[in-house]
N, C-alpha and C. Protein backbone atom coordinates (compact mmCIF):
# COMPACT_ATOMS: atom_id res chain seq x y z
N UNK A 1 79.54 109.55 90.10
CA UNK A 1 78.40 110.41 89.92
C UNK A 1 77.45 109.80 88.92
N UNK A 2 76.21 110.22 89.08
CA UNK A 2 75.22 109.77 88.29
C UNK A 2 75.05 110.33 86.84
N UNK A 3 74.98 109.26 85.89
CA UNK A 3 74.98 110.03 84.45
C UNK A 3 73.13 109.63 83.95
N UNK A 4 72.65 110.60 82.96
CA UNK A 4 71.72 109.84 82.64
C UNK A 4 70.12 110.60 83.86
N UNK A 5 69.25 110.00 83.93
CA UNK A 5 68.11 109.78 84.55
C UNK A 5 68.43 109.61 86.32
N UNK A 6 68.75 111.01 87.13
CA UNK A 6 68.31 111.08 88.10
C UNK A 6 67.50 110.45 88.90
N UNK A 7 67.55 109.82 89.78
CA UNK A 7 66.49 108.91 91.04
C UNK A 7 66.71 109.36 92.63
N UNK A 8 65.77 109.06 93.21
CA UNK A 8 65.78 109.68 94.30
C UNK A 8 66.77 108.85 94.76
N UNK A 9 67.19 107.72 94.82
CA UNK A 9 68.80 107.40 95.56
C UNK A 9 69.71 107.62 94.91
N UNK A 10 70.24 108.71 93.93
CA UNK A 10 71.29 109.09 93.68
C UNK A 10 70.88 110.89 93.48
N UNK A 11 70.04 111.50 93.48
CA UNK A 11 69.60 112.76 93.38
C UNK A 11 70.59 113.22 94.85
N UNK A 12 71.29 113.95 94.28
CA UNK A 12 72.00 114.55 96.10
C UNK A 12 71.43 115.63 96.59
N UNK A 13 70.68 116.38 95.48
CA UNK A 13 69.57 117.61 96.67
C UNK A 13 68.61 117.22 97.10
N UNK A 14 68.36 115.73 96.79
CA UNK A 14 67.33 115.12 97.29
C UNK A 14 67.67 114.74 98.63
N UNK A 15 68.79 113.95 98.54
CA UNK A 15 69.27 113.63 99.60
C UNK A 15 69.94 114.42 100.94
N UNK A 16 69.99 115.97 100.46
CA UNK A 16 70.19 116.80 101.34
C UNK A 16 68.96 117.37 101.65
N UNK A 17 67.92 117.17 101.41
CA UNK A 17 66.98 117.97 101.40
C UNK A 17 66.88 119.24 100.94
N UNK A 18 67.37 119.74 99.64
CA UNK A 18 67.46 121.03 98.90
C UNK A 18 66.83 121.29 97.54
N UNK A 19 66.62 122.19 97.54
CA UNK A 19 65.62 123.19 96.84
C UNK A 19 66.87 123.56 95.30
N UNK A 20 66.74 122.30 94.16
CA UNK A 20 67.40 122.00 93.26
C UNK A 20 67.67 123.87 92.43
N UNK A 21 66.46 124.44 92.17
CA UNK A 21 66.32 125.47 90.98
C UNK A 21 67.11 126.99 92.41
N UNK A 22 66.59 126.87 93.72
CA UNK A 22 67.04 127.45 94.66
C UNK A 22 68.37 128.08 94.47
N UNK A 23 69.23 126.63 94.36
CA UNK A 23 70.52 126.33 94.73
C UNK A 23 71.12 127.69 93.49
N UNK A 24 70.36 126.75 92.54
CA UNK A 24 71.04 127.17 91.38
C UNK A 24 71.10 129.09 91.28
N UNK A 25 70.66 129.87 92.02
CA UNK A 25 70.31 130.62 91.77
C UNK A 25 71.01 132.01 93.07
N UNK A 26 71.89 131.53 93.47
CA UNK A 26 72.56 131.56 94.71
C UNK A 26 73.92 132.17 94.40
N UNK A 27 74.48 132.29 95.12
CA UNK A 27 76.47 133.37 94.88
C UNK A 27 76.51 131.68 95.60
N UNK A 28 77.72 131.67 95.15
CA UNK A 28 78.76 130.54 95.85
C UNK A 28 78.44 130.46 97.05
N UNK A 29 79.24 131.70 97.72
CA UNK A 29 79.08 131.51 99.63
C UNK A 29 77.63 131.24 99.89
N UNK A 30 76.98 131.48 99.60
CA UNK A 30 75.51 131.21 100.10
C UNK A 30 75.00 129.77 99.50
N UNK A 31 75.47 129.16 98.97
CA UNK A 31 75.26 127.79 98.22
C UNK A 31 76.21 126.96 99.42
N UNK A 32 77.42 127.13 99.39
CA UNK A 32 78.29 126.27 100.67
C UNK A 32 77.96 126.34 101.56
N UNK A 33 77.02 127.49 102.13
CA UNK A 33 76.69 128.09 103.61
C UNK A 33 75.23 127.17 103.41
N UNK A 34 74.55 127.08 102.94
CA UNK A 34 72.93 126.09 102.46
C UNK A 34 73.31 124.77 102.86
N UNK A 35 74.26 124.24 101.38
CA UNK A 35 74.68 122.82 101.82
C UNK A 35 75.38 122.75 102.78
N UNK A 36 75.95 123.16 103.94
CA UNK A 36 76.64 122.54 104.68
C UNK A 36 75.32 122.55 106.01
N UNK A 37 74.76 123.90 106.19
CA UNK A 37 73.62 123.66 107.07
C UNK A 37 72.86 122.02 107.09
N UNK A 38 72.79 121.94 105.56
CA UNK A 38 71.59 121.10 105.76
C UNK A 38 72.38 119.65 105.88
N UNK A 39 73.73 119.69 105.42
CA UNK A 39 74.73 118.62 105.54
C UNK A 39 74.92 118.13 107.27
N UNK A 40 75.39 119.50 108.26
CA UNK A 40 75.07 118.85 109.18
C UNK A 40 74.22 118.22 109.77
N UNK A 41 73.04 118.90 110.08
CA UNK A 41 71.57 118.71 110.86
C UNK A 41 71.24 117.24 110.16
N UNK A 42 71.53 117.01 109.14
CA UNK A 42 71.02 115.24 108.55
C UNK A 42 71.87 114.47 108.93
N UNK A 43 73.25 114.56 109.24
CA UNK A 43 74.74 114.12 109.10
C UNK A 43 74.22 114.01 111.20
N UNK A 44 73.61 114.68 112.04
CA UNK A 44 73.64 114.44 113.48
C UNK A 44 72.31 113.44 113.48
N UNK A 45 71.53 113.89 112.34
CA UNK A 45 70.35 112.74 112.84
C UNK A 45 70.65 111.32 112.25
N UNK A 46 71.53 111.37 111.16
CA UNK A 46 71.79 109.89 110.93
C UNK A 46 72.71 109.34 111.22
N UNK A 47 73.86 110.09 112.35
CA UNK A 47 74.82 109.91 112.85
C UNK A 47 74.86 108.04 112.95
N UNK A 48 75.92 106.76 112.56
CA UNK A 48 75.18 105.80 113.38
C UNK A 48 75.60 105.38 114.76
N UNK A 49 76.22 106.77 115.65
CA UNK A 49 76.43 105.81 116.93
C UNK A 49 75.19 106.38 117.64
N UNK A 50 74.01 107.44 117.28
CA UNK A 50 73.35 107.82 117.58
C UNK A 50 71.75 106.94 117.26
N UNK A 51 71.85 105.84 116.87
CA UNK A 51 71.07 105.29 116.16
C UNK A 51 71.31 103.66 116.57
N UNK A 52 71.66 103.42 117.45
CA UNK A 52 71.78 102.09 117.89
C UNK A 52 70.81 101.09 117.33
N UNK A 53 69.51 101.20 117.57
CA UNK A 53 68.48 100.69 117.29
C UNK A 53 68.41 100.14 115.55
N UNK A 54 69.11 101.10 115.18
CA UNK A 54 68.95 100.64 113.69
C UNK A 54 70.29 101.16 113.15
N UNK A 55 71.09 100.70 113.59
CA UNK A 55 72.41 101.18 112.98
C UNK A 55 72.72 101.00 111.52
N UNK A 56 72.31 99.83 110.55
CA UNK A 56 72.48 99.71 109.68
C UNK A 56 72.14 100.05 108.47
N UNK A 57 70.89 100.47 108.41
CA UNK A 57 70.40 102.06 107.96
C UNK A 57 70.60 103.50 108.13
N UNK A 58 71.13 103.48 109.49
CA UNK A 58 71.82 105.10 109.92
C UNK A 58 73.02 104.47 109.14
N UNK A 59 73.91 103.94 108.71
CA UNK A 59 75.07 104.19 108.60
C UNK A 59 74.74 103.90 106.80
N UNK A 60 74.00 103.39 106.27
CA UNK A 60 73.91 103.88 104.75
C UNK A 60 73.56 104.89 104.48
N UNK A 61 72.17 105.62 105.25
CA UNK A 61 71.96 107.28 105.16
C UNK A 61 73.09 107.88 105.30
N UNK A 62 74.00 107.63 106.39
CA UNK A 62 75.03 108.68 106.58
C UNK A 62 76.15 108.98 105.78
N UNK A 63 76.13 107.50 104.70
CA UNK A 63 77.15 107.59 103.45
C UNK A 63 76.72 108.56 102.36
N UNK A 64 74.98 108.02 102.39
CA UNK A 64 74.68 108.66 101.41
C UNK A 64 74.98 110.33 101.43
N UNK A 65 74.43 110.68 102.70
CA UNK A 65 74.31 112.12 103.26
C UNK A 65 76.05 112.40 102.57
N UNK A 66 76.96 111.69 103.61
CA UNK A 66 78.22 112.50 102.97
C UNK A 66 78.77 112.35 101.76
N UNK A 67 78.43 111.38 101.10
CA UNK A 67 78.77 111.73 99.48
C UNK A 67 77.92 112.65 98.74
N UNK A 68 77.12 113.37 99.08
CA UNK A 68 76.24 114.14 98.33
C UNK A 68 76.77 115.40 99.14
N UNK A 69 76.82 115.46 100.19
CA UNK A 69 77.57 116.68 100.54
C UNK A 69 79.27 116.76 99.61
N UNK A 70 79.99 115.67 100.16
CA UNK A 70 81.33 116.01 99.23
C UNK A 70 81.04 116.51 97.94
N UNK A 71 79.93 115.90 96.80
CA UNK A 71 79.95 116.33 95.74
C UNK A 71 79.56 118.25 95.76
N UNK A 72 78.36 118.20 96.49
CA UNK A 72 78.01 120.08 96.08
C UNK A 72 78.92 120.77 96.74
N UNK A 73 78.91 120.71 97.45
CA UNK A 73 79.77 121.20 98.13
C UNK A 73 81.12 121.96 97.50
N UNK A 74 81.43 121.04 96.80
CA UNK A 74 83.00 121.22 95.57
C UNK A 74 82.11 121.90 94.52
N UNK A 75 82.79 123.07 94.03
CA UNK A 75 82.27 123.97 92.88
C UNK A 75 82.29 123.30 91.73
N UNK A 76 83.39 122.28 91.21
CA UNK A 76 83.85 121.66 90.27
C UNK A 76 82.47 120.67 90.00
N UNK A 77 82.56 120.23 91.13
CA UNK A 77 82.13 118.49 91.16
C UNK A 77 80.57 119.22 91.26
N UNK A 78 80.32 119.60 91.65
CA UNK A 78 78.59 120.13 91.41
C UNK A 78 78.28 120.65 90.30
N UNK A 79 79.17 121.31 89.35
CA UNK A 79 78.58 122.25 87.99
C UNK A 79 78.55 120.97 87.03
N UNK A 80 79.30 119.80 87.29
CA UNK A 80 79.54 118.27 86.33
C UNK A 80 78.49 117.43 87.40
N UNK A 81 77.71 117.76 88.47
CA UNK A 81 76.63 116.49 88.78
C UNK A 81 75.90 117.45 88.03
N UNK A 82 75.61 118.51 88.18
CA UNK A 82 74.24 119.36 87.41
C UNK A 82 73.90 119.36 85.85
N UNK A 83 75.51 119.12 85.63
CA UNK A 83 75.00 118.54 83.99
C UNK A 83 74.77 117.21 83.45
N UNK A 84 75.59 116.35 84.42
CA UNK A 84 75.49 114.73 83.97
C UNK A 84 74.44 114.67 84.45
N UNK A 85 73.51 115.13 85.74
CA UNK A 85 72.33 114.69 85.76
C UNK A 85 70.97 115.31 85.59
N UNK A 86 71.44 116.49 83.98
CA UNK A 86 69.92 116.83 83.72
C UNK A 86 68.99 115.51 83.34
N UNK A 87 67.88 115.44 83.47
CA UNK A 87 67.02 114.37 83.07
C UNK A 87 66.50 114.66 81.53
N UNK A 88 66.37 116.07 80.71
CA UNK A 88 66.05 116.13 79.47
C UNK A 88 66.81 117.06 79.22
N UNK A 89 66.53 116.93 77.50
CA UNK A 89 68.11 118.15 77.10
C UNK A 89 67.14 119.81 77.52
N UNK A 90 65.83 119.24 77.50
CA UNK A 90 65.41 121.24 77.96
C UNK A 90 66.07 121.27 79.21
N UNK A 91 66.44 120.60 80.38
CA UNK A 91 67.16 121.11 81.65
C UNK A 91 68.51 121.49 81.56
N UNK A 92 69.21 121.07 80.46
CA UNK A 92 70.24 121.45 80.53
C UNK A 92 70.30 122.73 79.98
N UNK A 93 69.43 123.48 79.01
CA UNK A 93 68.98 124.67 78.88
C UNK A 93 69.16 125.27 79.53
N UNK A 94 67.47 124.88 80.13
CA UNK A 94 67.32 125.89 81.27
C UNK A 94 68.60 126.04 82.03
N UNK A 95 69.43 125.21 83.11
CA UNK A 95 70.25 125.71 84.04
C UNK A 95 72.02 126.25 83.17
N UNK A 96 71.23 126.45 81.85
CA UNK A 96 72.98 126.92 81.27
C UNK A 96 72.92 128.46 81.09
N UNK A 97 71.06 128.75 80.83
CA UNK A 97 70.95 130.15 79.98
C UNK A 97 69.85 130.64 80.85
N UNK A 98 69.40 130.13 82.12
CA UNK A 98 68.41 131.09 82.96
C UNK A 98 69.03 132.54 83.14
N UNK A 99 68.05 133.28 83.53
CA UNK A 99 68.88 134.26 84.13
C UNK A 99 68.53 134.92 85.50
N UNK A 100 69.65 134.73 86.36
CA UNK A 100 69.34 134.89 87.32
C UNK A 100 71.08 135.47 87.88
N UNK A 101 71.38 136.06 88.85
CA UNK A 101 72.31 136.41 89.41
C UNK A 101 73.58 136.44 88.70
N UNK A 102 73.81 135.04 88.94
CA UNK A 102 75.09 134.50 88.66
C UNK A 102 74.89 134.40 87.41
N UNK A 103 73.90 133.96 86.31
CA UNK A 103 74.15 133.81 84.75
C UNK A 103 74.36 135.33 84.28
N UNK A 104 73.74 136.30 85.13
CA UNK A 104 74.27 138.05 84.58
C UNK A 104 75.07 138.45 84.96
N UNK A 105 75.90 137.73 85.99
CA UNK A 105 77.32 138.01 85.98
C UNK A 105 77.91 137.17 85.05
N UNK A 106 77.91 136.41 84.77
CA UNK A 106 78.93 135.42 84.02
C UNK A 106 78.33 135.32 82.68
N UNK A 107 77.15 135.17 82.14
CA UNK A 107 76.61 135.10 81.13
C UNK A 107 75.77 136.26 80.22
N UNK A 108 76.10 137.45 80.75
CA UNK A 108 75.09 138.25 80.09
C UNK A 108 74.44 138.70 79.16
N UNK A 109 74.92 138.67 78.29
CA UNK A 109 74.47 138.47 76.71
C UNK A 109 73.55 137.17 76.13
N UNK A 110 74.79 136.21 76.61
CA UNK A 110 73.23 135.19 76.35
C UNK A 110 71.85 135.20 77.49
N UNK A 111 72.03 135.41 78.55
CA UNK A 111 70.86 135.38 79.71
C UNK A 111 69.97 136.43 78.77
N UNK A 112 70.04 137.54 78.68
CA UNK A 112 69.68 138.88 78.16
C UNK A 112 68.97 138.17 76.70
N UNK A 113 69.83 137.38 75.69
CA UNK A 113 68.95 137.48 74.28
C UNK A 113 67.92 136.46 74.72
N UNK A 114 68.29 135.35 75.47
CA UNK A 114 67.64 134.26 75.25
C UNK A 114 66.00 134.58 76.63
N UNK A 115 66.09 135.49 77.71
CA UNK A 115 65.02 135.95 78.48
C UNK A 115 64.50 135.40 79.26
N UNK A 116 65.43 134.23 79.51
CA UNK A 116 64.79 132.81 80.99
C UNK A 116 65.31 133.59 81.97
N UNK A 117 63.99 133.34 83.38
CA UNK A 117 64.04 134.06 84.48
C UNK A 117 63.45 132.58 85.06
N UNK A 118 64.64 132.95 86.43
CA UNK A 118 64.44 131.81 87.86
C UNK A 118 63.02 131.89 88.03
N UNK A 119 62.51 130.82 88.45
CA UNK A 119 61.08 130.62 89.31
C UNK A 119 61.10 129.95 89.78
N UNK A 120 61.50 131.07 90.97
CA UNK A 120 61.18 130.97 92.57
C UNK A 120 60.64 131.54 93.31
């Protein structure tokens, strides 16, 4: 996993095509049910036996695609890419003490003193 300064070839909601602050803001089932949608539909277009023509690029997209799915996908392994790859210490803030759903279930007191709200 990526530590440090995020890039678009190691960003994995990039690479799934997902909506980073979205995600975050989601119940579990509806986060696995997101990434896996968008895991397949990229995972059939970069399939590489579907891609003859350029197989050797379909088949690095398609690594990329499934290692970024394996990571979110896993509850574990996504709450440790989301922190190894804030880009400044305000992001790690923000996604520790927003408040939104899941931080007022799990966090309520701090969501509540500190008054960060999702924007979305």
């Amino acid at each position: 996993m990526p530590r440090g300064k995020v890039t678009m070839k190691n960003d994995y909601y990039a690479i799934l095509k997902l909506n980073r602050n979205k995600i975050r803001c989601m119940k579990t089932n509806e986060i696995k049910a997101e990434i896996k949608k968008s895991y397949r539909c990229l995972a059939m277009r970069w399939y590489p036996d579907k891609n003859p023509d350029n197989q050797k690029e379909a088949t690095i997209r398609f690594q990329e695609i499934s290692n970024a799915y394996e990571v979110l996908v896993d509850d574990k392994k996504r709450q440790i890419y989301n922190i190894d790859s804030c880009d400044t210490s305000s992001d790690k803030w923000y996604h520790m003490a927003m408040k939104c759903r899941k931080c007022e279930e799990t966090l309520p007191d701090l969501a509540a003193f500190l008054g960060h709200y999702c924007r979305i």
